[in-house]
Protein backbone atom coordinates (compact mmCIF):
# COMPACT_ATOMS: atom_id res chain seq x y z
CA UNK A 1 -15.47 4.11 4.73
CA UNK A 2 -12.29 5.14 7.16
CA UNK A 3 -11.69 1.03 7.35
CA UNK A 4 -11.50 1.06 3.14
CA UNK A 5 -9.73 4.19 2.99
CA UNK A 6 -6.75 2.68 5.71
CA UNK A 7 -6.86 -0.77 3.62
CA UNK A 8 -6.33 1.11 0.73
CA UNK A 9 -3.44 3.18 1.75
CA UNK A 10 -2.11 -0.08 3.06
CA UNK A 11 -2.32 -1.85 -0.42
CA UNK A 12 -0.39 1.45 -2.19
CA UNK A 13 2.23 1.03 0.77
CA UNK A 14 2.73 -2.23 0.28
CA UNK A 15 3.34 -1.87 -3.40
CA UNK A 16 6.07 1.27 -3.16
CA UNK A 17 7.76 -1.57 -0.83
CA UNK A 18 7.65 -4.01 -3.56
CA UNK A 19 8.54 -1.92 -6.16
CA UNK A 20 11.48 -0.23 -3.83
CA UNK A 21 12.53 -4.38 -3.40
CA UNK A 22 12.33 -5.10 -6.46
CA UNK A 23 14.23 -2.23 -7.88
C-alpha cells in the first residue's frame, strides 16, 4: 500500500515536471 501510494505520488511529480517543461 505505502510502496503504491509513493509510486503514485512519483507518477503526479513527474507529470507537473513535464507539464512545467513543456510549458
Amino acid at each position: 500500500m505505502k510502496r503504491s501510494n509513493l509510486q503514485r505520488v512519483a507518477y503526479h511529480l513527474k507529470d507537473n515536471i513535464l507539464y512545467r517543461d513543456s510549458w
